[in-house]
PDB file of N, CA and C in Angstrom:
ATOM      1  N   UNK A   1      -7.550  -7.547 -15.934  1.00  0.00           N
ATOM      2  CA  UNK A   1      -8.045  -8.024 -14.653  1.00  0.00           C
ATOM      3  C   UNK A   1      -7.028  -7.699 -13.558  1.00  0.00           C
ATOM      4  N   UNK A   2      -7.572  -7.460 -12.649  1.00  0.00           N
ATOM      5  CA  UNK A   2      -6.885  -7.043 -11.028  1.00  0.00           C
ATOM      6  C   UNK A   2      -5.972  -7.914 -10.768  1.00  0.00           C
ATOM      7  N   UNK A   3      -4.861  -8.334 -10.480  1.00  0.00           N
ATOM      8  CA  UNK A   3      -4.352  -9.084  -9.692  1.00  0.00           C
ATOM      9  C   UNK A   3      -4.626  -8.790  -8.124  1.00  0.00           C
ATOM     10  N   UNK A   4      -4.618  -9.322  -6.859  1.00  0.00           N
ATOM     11  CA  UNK A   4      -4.677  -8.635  -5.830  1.00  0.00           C
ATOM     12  C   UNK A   4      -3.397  -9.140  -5.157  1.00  0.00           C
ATOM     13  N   UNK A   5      -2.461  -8.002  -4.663  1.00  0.00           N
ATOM     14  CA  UNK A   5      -1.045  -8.221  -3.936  1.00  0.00           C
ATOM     15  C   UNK A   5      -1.441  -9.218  -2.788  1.00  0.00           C
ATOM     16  N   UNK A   6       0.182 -10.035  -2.738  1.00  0.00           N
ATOM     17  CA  UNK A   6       0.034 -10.923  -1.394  1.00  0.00           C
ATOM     18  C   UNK A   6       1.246 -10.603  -0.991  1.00  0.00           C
ATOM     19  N   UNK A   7       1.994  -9.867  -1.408  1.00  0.00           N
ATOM     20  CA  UNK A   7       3.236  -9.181  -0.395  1.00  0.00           C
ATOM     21  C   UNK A   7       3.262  -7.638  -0.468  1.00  0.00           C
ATOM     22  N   UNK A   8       3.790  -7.421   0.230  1.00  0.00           N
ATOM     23  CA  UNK A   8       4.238  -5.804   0.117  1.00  0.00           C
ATOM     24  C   UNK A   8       5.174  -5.492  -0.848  1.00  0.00           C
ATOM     25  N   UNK A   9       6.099  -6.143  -1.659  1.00  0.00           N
ATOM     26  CA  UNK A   9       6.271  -5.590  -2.986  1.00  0.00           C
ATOM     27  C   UNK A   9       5.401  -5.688  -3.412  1.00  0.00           C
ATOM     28  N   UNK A  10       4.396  -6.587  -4.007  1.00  0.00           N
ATOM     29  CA  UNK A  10       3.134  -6.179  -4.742  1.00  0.00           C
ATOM     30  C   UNK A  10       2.570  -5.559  -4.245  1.00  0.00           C
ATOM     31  N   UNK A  11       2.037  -5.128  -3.348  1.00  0.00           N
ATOM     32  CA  UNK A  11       0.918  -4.129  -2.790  1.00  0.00           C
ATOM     33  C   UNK A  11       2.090  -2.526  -3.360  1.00  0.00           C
ATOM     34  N   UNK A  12       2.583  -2.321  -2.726  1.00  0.00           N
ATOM     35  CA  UNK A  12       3.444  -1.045  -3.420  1.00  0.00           C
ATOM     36  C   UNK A  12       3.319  -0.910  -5.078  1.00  0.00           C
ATOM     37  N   UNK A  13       3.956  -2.075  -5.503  1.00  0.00           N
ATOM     38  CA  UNK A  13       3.794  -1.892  -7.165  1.00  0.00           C
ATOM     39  C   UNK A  13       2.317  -1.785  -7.131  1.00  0.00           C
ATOM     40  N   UNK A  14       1.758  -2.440  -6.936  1.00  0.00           N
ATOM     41  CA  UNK A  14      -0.037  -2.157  -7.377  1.00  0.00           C
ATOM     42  C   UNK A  14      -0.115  -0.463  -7.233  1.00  0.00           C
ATOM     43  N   UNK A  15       0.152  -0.067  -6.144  1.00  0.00           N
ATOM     44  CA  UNK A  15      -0.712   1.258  -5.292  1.00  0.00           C
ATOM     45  C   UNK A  15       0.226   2.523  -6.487  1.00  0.00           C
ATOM     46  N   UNK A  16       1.907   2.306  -6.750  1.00  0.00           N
ATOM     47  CA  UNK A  16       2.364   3.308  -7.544  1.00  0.00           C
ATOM     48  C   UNK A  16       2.164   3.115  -8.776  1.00  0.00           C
ATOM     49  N   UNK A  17       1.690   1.905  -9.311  1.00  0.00           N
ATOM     50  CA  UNK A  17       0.919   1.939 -11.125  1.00  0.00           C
ATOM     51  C   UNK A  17       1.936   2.474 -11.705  1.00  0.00           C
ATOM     52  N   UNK A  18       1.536   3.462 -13.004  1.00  0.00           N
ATOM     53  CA  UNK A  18       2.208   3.733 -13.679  1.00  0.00           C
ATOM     54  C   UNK A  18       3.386   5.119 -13.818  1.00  0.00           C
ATOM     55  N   UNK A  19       3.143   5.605 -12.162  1.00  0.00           N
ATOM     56  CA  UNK A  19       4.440   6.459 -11.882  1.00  0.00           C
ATOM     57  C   UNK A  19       5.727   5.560 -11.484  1.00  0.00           C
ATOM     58  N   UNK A  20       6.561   6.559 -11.439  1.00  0.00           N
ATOM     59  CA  UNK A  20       7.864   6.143 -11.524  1.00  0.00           C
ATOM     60  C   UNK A  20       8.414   6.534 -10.099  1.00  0.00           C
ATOM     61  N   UNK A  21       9.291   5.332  -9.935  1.00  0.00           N
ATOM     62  CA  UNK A  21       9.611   5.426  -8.277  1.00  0.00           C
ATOM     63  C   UNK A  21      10.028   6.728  -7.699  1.00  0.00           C
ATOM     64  N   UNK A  22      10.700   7.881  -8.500  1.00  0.00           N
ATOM     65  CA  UNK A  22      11.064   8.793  -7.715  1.00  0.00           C
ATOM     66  C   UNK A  22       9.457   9.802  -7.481  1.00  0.00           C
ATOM     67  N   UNK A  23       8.491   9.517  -8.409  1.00  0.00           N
ATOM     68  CA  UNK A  23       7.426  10.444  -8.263  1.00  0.00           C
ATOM     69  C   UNK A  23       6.182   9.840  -7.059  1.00  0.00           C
ATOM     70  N   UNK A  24       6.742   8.147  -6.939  1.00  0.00           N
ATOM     71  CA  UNK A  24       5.442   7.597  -5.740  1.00  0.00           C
ATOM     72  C   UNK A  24       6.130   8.150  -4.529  1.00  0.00           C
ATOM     73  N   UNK A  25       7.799   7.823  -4.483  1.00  0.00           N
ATOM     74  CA  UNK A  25       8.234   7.817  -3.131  1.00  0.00           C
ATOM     75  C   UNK A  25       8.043   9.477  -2.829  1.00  0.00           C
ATOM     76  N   UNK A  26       8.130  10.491  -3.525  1.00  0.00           N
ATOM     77  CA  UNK A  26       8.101  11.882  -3.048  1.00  0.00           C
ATOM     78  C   UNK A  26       6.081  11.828  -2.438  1.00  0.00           C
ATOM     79  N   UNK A  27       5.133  11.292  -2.888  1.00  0.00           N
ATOM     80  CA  UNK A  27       4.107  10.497  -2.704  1.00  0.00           C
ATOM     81  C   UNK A  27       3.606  10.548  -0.967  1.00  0.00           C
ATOM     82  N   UNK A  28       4.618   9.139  -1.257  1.00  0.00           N
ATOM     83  CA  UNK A  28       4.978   9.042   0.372  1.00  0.00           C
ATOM     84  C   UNK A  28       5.665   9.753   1.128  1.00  0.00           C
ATOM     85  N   UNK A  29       6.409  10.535   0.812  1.00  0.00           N
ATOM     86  CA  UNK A  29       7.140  11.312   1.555  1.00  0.00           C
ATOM     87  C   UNK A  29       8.581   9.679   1.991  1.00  0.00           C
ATOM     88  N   UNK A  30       8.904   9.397   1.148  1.00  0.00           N
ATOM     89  CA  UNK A  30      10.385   8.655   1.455  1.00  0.00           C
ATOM     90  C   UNK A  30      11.416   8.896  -0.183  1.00  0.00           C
ATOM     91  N   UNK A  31      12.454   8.485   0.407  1.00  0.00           N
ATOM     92  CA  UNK A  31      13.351   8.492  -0.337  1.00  0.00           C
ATOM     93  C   UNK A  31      12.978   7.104  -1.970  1.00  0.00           C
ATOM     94  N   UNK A  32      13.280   7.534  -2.762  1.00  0.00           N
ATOM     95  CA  UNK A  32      13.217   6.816  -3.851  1.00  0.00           C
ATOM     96  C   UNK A  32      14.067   5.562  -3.619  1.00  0.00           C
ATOM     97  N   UNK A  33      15.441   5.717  -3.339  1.00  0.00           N
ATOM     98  CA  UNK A  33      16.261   4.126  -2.952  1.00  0.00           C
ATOM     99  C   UNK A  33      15.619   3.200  -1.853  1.00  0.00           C
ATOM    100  N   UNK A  34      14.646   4.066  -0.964  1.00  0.00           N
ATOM    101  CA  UNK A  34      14.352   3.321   0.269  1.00  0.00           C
ATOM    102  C   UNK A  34      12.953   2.957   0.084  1.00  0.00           C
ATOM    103  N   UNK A  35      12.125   2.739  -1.266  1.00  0.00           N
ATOM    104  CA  UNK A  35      10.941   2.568  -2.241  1.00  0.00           C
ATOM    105  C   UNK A  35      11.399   1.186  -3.066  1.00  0.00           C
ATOM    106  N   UNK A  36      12.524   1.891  -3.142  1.00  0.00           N
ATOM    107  CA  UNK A  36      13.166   0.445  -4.445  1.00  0.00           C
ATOM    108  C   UNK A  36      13.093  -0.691  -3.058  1.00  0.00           C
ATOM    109  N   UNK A  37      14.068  -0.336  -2.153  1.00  0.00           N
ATOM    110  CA  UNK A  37      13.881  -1.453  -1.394  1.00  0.00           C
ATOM    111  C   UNK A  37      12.801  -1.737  -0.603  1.00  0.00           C
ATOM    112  N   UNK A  38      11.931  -1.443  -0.316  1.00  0.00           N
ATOM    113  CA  UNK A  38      10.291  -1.622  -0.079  1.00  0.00           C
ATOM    114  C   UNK A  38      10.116  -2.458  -1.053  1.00  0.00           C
ATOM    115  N   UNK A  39       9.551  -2.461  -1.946  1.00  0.00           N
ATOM    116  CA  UNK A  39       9.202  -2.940  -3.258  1.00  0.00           C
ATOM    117  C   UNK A  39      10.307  -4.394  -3.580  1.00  0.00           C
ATOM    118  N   UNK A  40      11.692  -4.603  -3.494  1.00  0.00           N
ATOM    119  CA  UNK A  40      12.079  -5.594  -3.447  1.00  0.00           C
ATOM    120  C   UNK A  40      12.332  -6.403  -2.324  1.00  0.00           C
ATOM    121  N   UNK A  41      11.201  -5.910  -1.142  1.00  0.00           N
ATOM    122  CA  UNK A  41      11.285  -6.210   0.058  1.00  0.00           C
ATOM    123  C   UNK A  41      12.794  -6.583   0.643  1.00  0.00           C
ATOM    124  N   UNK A  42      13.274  -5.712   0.602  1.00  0.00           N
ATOM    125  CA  UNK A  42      14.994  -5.713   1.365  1.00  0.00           C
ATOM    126  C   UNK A  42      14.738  -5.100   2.575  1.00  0.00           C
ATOM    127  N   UNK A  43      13.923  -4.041   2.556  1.00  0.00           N
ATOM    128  CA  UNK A  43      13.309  -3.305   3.865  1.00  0.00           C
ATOM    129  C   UNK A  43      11.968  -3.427   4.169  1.00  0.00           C
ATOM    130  N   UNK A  44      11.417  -3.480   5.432  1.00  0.00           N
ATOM    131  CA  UNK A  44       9.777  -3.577   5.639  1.00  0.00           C
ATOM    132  C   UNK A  44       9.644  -1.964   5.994  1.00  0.00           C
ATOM    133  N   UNK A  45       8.501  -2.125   5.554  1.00  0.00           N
ATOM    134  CA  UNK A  45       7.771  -1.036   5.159  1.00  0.00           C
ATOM    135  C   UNK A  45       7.291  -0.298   6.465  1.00  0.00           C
ATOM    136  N   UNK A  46       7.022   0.646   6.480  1.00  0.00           N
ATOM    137  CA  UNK A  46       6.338   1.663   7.579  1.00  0.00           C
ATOM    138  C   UNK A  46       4.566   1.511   8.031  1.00  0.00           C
ATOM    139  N   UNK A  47       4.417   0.984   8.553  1.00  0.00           N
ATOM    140  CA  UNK A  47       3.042   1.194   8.533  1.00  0.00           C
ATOM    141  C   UNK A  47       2.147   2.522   7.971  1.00  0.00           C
ATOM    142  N   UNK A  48       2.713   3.572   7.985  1.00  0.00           N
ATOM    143  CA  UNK A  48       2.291   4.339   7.034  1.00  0.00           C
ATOM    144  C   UNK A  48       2.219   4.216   5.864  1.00  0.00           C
ATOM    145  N   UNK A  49       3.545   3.620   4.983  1.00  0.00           N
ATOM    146  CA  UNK A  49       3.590   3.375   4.002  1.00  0.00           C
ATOM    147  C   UNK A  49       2.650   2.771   3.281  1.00  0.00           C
ATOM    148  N   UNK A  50       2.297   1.609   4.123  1.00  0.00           N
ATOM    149  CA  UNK A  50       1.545   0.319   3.566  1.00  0.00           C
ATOM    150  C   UNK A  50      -0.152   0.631   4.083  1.00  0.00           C
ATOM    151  N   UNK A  51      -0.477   1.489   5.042  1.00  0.00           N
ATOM    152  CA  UNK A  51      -1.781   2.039   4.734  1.00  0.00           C
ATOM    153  C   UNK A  51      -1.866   2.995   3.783  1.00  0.00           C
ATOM    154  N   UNK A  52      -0.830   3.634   3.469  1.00  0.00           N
ATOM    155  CA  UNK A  52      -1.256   4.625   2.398  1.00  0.00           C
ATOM    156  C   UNK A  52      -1.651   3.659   0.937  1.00  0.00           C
ATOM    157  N   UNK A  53      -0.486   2.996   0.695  1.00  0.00           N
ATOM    158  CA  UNK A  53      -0.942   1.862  -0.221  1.00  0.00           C
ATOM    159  C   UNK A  53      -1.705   1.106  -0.271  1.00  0.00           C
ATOM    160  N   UNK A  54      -2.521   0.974   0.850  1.00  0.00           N
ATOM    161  CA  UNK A  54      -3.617   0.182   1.072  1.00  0.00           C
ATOM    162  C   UNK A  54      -4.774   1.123   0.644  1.00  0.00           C
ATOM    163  N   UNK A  55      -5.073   2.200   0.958  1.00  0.00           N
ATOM    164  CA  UNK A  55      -5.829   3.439   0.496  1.00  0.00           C
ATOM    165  C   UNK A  55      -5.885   3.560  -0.734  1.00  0.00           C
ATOM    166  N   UNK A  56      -4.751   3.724  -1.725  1.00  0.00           N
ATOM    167  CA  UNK A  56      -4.387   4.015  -3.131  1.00  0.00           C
ATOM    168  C   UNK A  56      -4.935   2.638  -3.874  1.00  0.00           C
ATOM    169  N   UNK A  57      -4.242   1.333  -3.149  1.00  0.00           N
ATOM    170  CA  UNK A  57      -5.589   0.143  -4.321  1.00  0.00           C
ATOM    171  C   UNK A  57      -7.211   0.000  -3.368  1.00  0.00           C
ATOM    172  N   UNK A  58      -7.179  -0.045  -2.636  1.00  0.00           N
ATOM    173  CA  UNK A  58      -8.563  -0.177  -2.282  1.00  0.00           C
ATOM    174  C   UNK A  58      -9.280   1.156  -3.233  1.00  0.00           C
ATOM    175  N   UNK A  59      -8.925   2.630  -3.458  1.00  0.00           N
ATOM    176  CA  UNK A  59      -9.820   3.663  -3.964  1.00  0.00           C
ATOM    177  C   UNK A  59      -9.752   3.341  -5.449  1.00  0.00           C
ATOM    178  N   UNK A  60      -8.555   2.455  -5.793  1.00  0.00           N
ATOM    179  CA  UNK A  60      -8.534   2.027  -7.162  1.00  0.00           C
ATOM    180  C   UNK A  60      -9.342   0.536  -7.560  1.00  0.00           C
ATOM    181  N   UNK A  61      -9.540  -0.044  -6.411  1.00  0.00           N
ATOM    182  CA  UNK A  61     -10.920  -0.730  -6.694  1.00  0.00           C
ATOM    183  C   UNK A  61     -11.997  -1.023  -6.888  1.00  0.00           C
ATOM    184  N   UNK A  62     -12.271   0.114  -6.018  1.00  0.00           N
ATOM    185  CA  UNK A  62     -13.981   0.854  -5.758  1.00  0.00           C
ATOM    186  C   UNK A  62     -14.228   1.664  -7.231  1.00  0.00           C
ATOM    187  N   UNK A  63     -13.110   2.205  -8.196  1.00  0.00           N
ATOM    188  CA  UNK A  63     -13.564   2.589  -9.607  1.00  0.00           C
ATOM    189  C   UNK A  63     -13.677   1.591 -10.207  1.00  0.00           C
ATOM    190  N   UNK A  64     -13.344   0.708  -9.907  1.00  0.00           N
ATOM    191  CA  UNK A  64     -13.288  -0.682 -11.127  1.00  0.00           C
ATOM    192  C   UNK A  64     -14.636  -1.229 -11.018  1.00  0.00           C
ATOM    193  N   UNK A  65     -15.433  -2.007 -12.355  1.00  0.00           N
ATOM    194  CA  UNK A  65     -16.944  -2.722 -11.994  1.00  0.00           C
ATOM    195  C   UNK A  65     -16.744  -4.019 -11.024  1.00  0.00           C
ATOM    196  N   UNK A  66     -15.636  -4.824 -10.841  1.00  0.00           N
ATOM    197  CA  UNK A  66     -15.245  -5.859 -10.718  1.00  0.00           C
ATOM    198  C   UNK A  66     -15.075  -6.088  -9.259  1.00  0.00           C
ATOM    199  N   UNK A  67     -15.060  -5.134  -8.500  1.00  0.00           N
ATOM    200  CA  UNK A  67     -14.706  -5.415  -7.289  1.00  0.00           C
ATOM    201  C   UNK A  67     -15.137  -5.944  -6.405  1.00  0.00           C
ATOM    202  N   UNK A  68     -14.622  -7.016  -6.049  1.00  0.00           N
ATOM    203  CA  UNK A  68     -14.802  -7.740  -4.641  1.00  0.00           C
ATOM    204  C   UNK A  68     -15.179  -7.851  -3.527  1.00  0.00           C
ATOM    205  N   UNK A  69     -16.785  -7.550  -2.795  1.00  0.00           N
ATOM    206  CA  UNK A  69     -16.804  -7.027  -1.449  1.00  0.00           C
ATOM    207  C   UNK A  69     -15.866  -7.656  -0.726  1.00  0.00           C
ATOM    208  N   UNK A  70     -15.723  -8.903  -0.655  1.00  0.00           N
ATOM    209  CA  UNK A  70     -14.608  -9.494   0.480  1.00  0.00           C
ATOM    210  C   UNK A  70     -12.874  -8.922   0.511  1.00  0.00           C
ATOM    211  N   UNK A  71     -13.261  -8.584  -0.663  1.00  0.00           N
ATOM    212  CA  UNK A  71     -11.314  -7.748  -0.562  1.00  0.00           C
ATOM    213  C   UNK A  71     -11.468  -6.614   0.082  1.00  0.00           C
ATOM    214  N   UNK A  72     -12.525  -6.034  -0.242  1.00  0.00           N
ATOM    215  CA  UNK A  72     -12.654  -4.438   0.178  1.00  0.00           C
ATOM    216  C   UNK A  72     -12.769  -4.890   1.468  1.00  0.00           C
ATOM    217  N   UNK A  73     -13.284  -5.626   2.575  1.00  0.00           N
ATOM    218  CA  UNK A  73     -13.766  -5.585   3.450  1.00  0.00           C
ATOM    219  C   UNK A  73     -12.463  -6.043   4.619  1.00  0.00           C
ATOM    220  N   UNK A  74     -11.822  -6.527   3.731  1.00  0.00           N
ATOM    221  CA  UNK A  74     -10.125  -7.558   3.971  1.00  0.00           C
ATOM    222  C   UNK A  74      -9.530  -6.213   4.196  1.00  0.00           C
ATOM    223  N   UNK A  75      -9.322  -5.046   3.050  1.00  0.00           N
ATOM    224  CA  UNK A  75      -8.219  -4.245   3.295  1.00  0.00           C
ATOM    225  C   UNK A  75      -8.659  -3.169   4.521  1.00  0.00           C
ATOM    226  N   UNK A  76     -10.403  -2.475   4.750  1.00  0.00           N
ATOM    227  CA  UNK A  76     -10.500  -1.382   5.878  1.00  0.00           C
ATOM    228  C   UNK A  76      -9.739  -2.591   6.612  1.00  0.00           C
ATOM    229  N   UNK A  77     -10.161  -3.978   7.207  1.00  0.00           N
ATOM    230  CA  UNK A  77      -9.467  -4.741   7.987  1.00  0.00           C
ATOM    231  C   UNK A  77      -8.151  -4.359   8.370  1.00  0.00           C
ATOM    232  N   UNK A  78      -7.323  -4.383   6.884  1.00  0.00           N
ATOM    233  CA  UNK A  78      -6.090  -3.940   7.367  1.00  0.00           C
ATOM    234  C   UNK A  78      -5.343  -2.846   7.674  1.00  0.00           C
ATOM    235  N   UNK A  79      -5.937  -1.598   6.892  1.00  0.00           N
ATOM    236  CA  UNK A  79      -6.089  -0.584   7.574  1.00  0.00           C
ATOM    237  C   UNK A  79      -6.586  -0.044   9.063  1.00  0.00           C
ATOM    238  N   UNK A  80      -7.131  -0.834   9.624  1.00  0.00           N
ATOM    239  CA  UNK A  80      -7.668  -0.524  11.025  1.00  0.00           C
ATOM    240  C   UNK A  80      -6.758  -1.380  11.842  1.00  0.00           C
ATOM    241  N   UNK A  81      -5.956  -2.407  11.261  1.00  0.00           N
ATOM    242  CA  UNK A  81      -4.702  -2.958  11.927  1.00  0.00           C
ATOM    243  C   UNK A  81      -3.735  -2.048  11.911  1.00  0.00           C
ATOM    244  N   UNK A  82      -3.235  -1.703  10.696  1.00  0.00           N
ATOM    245  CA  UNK A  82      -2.185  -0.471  10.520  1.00  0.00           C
ATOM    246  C   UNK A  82      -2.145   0.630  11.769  1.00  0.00           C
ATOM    247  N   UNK A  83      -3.865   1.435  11.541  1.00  0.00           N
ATOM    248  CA  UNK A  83      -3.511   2.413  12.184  1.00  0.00           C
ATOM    249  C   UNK A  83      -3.987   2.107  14.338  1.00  0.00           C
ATOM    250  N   UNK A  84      -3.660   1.102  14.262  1.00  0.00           N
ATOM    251  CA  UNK A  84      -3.663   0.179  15.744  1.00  0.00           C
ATOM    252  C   UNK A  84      -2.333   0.374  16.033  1.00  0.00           C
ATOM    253  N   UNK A  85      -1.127  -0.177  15.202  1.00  0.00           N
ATOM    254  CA  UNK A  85      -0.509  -0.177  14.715  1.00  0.00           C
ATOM    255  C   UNK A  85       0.405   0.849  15.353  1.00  0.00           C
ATOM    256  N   UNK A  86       0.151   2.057  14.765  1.00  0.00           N
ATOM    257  CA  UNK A  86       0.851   3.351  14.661  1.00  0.00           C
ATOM    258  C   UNK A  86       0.299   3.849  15.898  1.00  0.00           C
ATOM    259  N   UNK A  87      -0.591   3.322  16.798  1.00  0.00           N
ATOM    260  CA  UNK A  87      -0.862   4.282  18.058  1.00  0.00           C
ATOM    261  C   UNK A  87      -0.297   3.792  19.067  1.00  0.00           C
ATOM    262  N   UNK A  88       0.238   2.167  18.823  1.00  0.00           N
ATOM    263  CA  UNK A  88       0.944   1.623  19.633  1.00  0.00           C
ATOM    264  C   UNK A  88       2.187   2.271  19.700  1.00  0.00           C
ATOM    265  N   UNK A  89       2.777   2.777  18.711  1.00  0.00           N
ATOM    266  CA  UNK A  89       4.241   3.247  17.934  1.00  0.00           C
ATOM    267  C   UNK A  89       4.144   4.799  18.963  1.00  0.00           C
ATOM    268  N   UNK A  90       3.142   4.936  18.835  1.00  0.00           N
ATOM    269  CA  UNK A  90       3.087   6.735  19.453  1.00  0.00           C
ATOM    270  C   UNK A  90       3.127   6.668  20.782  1.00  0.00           C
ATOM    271  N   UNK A  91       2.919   5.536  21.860  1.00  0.00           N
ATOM    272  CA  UNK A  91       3.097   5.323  22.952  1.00  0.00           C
ATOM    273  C   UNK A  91       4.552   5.417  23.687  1.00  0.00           C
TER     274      UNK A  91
END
């Protein structure tokens, strides 16, 4: 059964599964030490980061039978915050 993340270390661990930190962070395009600390939340995350990870479990939900309309409907949510987000950043 799914757990569903309530921090951004979990949302990261969810989204990189069963690769290994140097193969998600090349992924993302970041450094593997700066993944570890994402993940042990020492650093906050990029809004890129965390929509991409938001992308990677939401498409890994939609394969599962189990899925949740209200989660799915929670994460475009947060994805459309994210990339709000990043246009503010581009200003």
């Amino acid at each position: 059964m799914f757990v569903y993340p309530t921090s951004q270390g979990e949302l990261i661990r969810a989204a990189r599964g069963t690769r290994t930190q140097a193969e998600f962070a090349k992924l993302l395009g970041c450094d593997r030490s700066c993944l570890s600390r994402y993940e042990r939340e020492q650093l906050g995350a990029s809004p890129m980061v965390i929509s991409r990870c938001l992308d990677i479990v939401a498409k890994s939900m939609r394969s599962s039978e189990e899925t949740p309309r209200p989660y799915e409907r929670a994460l475009a949510q947060a994805r459309r915050v994210v990339a709000e987000l990043e246009r503010l950043g581009d200003k």
